[in-house]
C-alpha atoms as a PDB file:
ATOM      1  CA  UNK A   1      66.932   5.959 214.568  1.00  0.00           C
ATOM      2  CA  UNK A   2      63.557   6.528 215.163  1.00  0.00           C
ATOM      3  CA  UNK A   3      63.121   9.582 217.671  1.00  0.00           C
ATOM      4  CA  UNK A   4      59.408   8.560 218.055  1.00  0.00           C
ATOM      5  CA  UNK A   5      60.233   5.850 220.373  1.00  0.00           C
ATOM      6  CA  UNK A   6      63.126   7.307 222.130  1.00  0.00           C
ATOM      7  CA  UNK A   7      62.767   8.340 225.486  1.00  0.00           C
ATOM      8  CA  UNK A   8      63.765  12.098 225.949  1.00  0.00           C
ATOM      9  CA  UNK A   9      63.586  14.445 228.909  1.00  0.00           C
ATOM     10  CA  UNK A  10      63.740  17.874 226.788  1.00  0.00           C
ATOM     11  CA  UNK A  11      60.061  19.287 227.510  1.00  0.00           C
ATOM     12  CA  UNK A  12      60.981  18.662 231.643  1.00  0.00           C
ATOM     13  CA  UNK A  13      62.214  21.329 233.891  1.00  0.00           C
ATOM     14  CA  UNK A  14      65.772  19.709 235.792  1.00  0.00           C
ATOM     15  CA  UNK A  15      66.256  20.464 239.196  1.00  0.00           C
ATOM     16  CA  UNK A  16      69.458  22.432 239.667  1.00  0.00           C
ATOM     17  CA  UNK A  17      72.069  20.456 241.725  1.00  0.00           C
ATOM     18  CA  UNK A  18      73.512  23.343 244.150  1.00  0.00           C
ATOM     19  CA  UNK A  19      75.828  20.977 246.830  1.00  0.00           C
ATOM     20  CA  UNK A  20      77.285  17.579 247.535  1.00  0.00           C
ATOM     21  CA  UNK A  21      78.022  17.159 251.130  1.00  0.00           C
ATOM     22  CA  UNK A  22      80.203  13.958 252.569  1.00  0.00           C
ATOM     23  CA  UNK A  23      78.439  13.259 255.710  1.00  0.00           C
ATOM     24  CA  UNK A  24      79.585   9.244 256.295  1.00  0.00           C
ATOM     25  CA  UNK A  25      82.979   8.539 255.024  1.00  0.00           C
ATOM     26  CA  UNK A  26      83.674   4.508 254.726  1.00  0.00           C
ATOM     27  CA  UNK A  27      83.349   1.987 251.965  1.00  0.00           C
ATOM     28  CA  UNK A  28      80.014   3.043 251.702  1.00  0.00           C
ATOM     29  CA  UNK A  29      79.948   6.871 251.892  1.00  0.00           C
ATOM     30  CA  UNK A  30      76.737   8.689 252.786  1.00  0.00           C
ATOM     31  CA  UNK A  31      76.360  12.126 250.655  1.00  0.00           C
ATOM     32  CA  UNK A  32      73.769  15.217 251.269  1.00  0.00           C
ATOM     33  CA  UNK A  33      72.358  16.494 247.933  1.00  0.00           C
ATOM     34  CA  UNK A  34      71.079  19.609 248.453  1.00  0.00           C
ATOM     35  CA  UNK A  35      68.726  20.699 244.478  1.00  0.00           C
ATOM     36  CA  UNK A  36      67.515  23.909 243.369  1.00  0.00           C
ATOM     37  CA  UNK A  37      63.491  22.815 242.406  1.00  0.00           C
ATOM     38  CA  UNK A  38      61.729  24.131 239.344  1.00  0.00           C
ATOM     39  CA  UNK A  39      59.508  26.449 242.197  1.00  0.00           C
ATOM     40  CA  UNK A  40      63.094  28.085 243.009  1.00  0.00           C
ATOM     41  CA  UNK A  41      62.755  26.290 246.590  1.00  0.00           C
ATOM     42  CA  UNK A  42      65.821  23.804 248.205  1.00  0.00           C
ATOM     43  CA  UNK A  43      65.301  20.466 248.592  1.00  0.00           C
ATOM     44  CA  UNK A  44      67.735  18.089 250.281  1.00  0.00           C
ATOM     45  CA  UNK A  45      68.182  14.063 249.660  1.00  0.00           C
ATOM     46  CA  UNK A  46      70.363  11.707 251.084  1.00  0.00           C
ATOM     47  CA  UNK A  47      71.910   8.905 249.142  1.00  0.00           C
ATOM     48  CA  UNK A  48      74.953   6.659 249.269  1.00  0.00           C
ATOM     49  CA  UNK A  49      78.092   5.378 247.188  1.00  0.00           C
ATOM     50  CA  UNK A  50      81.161   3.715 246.821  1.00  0.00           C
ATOM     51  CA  UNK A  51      83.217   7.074 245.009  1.00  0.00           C
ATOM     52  CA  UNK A  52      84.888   9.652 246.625  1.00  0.00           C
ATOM     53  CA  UNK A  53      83.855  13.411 246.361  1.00  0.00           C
ATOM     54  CA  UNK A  54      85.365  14.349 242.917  1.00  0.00           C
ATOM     55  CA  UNK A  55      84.597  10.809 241.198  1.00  0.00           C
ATOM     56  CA  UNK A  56      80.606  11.187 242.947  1.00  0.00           C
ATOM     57  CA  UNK A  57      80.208  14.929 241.679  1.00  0.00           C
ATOM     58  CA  UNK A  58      81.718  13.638 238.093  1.00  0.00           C
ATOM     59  CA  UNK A  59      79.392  10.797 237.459  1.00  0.00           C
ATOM     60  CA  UNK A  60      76.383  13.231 238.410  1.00  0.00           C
ATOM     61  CA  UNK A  61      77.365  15.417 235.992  1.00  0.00           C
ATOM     62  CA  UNK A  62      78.281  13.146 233.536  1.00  0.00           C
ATOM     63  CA  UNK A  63      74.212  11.508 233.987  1.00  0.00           C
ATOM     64  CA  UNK A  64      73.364  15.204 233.853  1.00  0.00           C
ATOM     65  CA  UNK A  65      74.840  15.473 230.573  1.00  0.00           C
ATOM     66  CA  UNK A  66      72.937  12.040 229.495  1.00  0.00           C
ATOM     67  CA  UNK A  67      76.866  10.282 228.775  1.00  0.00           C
ATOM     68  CA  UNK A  68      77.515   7.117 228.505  1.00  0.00           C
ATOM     69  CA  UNK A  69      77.366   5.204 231.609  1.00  0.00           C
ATOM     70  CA  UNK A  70      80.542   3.329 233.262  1.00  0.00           C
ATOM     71  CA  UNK A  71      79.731  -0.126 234.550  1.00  0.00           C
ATOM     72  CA  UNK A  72      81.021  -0.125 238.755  1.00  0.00           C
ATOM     73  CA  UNK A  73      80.299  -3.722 239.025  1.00  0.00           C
ATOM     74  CA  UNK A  74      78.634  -6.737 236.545  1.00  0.00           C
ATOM     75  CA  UNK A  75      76.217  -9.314 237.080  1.00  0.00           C
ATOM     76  CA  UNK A  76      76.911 -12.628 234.702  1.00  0.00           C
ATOM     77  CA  UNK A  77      74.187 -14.610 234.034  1.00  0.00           C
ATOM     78  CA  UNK A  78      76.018 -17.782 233.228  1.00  0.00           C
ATOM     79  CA  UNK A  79      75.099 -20.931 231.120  1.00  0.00           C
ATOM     80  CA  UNK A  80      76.809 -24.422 230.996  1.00  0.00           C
ATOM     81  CA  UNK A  81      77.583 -26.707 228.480  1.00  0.00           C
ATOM     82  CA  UNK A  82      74.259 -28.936 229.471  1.00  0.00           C
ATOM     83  CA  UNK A  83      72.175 -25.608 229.465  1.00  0.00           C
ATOM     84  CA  UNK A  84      72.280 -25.214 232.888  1.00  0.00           C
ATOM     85  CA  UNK A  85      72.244 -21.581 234.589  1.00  0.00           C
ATOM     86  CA  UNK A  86      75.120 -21.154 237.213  1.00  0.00           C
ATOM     87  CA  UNK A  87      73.723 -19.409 240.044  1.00  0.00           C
ATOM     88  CA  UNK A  88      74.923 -18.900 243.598  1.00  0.00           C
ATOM     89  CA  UNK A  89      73.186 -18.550 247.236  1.00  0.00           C
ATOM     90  CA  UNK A  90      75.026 -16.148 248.978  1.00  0.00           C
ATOM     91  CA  UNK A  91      74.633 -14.215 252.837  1.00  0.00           C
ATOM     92  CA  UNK A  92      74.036 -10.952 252.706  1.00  0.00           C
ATOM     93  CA  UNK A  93      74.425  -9.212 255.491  1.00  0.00           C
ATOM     94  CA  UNK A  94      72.365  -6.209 255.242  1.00  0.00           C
ATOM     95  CA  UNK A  95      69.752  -8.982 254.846  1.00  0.00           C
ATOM     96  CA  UNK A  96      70.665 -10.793 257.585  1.00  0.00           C
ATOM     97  CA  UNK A  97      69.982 -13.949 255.093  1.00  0.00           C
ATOM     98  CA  UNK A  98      71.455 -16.124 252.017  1.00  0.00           C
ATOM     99  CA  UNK A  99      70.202 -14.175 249.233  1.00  0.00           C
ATOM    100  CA  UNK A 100      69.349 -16.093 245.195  1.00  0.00           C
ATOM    101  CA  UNK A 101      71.338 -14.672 242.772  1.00  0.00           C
ATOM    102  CA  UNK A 102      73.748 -14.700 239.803  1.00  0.00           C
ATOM    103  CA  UNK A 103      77.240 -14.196 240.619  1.00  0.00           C
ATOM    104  CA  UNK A 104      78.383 -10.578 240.552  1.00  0.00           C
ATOM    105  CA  UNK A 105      81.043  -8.140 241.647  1.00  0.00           C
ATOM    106  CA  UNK A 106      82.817  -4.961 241.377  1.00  0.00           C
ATOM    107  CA  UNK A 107      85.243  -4.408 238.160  1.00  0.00           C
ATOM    108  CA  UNK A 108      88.816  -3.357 239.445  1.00  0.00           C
ATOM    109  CA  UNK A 109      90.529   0.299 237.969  1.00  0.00           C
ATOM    110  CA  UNK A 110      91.687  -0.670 234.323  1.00  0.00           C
ATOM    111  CA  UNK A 111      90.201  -4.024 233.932  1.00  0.00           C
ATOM    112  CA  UNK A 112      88.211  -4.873 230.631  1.00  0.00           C
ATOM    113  CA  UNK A 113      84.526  -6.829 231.018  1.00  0.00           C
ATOM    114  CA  UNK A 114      85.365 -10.238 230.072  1.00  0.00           C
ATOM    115  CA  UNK A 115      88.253  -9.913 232.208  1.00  0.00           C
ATOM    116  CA  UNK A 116      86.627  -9.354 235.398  1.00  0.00           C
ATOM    117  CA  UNK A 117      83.784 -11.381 234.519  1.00  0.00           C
ATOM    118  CA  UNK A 118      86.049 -14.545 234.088  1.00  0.00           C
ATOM    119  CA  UNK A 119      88.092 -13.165 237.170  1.00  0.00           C
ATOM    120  CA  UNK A 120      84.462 -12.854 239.083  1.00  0.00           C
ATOM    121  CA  UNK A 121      83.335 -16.231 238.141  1.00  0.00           C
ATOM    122  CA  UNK A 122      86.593 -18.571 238.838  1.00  0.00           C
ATOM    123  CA  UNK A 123      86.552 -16.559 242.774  1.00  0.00           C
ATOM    124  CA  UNK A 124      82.930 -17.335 244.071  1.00  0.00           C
ATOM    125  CA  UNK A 125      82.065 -20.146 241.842  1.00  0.00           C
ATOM    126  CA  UNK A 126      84.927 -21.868 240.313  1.00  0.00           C
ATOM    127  CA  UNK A 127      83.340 -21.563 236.831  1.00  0.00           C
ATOM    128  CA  UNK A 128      85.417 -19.553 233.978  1.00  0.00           C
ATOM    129  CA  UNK A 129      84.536 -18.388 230.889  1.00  0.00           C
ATOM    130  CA  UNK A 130      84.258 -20.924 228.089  1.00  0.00           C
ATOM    131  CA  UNK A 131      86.210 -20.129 225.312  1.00  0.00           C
ATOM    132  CA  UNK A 132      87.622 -22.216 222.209  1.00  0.00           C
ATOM    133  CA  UNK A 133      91.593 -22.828 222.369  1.00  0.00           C
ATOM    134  CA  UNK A 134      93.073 -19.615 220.869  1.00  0.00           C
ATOM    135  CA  UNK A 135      90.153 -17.366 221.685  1.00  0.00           C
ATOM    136  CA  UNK A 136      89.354 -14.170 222.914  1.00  0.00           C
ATOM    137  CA  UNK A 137      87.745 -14.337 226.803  1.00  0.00           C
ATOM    138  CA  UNK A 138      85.084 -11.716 225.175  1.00  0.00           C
ATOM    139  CA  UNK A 139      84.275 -14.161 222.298  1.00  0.00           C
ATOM    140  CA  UNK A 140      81.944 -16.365 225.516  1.00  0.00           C
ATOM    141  CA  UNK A 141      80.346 -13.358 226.528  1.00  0.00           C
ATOM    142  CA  UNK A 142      77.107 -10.973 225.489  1.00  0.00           C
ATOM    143  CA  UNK A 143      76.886  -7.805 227.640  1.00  0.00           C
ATOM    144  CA  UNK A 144      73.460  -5.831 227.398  1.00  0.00           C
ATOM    145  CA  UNK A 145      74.077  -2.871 225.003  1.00  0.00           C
ATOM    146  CA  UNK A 146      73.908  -0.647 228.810  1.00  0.00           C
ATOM    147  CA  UNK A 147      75.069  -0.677 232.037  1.00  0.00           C
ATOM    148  CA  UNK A 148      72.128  -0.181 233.981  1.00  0.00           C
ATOM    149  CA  UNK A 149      71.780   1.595 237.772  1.00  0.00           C
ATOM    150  CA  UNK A 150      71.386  -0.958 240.803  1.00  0.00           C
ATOM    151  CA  UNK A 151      68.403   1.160 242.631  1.00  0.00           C
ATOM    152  CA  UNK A 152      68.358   5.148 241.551  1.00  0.00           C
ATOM    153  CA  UNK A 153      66.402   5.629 244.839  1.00  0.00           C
ATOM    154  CA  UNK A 154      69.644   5.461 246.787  1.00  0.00           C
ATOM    155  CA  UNK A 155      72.580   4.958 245.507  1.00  0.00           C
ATOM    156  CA  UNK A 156      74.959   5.760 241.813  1.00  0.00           C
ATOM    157  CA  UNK A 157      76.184   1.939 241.343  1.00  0.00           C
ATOM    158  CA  UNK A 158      75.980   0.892 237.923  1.00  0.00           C
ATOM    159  CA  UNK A 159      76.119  -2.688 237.052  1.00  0.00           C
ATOM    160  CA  UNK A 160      76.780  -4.901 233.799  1.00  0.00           C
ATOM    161  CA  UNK A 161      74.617  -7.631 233.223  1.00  0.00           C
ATOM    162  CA  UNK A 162      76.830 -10.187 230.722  1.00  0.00           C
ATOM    163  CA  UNK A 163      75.439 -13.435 229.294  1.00  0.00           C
ATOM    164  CA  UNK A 164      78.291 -15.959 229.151  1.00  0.00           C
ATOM    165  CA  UNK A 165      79.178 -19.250 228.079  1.00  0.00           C
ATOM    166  CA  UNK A 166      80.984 -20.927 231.249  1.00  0.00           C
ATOM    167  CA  UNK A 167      82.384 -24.430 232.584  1.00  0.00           C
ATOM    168  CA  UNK A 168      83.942 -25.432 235.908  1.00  0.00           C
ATOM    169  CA  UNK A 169      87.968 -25.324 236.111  1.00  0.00           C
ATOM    170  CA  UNK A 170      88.633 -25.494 239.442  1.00  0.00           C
ATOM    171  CA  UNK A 171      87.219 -24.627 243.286  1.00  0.00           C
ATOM    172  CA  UNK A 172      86.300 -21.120 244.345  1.00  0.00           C
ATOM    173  CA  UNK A 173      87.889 -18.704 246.068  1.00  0.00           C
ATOM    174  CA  UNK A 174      86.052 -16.679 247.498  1.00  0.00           C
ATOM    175  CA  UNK A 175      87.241 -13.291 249.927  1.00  0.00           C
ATOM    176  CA  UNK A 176      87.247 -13.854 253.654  1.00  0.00           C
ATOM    177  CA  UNK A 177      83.413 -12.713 254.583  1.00  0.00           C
ATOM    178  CA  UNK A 178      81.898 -13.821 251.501  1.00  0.00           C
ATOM    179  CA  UNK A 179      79.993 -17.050 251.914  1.00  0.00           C
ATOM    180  CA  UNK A 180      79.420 -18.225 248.449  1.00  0.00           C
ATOM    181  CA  UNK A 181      77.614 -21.652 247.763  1.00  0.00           C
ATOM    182  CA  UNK A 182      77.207 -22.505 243.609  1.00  0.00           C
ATOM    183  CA  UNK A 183      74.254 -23.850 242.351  1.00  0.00           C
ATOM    184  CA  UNK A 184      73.251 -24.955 238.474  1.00  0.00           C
ATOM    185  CA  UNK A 185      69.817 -24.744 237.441  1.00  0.00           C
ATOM    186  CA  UNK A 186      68.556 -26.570 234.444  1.00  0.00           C
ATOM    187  CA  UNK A 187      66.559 -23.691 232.030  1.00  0.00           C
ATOM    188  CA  UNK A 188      63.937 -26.673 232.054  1.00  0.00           C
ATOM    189  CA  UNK A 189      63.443 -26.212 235.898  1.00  0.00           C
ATOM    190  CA  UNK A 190      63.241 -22.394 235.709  1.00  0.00           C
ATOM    191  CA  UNK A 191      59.343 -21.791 236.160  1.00  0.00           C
ATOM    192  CA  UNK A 192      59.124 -24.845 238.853  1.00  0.00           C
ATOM    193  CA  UNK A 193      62.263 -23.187 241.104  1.00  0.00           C
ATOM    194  CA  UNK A 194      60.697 -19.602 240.579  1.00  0.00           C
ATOM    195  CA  UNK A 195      57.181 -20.799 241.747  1.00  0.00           C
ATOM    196  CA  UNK A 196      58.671 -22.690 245.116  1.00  0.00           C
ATOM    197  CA  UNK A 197      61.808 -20.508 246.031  1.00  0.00           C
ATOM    198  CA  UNK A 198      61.447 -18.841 249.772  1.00  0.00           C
ATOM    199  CA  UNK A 199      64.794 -17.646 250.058  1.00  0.00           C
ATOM    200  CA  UNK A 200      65.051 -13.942 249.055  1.00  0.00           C
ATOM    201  CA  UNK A 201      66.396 -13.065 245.645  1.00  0.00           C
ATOM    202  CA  UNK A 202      67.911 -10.335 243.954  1.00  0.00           C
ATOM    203  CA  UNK A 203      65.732  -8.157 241.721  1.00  0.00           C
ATOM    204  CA  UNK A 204      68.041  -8.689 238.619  1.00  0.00           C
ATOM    205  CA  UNK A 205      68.199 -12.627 239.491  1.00  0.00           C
ATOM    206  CA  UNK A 206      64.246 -12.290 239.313  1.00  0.00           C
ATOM    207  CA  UNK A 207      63.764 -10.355 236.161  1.00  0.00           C
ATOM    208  CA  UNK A 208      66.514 -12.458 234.736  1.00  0.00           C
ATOM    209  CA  UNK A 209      65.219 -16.171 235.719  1.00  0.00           C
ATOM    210  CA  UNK A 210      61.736 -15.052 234.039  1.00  0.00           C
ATOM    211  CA  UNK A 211      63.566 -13.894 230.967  1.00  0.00           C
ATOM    212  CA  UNK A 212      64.324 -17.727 230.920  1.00  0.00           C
ATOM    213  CA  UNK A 213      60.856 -19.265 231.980  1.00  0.00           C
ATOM    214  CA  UNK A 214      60.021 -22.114 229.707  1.00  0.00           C
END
């Protein structure tokens, strides 16, 4: 590997985590960080997540210790047979809006990636993963080589972003609350829909749809 171009944080000084308070208890908890500064003073920062106590003060200490990085939920950036990208307008609530995107969700205790991606895409979308008779579900998909963090300002999600081949099977079925409508966008269209879209979009959905601009 060539260390010249790899990022490193060896010359910084690390703040010094000192406690983890639970402040909000929920689905979304709300945590009090309290760090140890490089000028010996406290400094205190408020942030949220999904884990309880033990799993929270784990994964800091497992970023801490720069290991690798367990995905909480993936993103699947889906093409169709006619080169189509599958993409989905769904509310959001914080929002208070329908909200572009690609269809995503949280990976369930024990389950691999192509499994909850396929399980993801046939419950908001109907879509599955596309796979020749006798294959693998992981042979129609390309994760990125990382799971990457949803916004470091505030909270410790991690999400997957997977390429994968799809094709519809059947109607969604989507939870009670989540309003789900499927949409396929031709890759020829991509510049055109990104240049007249009003309706707020996801960050990744944004980065990603440029990836794709013709």
């Amino acid at each position: 590997m060539d260390t010249s171009i790899t990022p490193t944080t060896a010359s910084l000084t690390t703040p010094r985590l000192v406690d983890i308070k639970l402040i909000a208890d929920g689905w979304i908890k709300k945590y009090v960080l309290t760090y140890e500064l490089p000028d010996k003073t406290l400094y205190t920062y408020d942030c949220a997540s999904r884990k309880a106590p033990d799993a929270f003060r784990a994964g800091l200490e497992a970023n801490a210790a720069s290991q690798a990085v367990t995905a909480d939920a993936v993103c699947i950036v889906g093409l169709t047979e006619n080169d189509e990208l599958l993409m989905i307008r769904e509310f959001r609530y914080p929002l208070n809006s329908w909200c572009i995107a690609f269809p995503a969700g949280l990976m369930e205790p024990g389950e691999d990636l192509a499994t909850c991606v396929d399980r993801e895409l046939r419950e908001e979308t109907g879509y599955a993963l596309r796979v020749s008779d006798g294959a693998d579900l992981s042979s129609a998909i390309t994760p990125l080589p990382q799971a990457g963090f949803s916004s470091t300002g505030l909270t410790d999600e991690t999400v997957q972003i997977v390429y994968a081949q799809v094709t519809r099977v059947a109607d969604a079925t989507p939870e009670r609350g989540e309003l789900i409508e499927q949409f396929l966008l031709n890759r020829a269209h991509v510049a055109d829909f990104i240049a007249s879209n009003t309706t707020p979009i996801g960050t990744r959905a944004q980065l990603v749809l440029e990836s794709f601009r013709s």
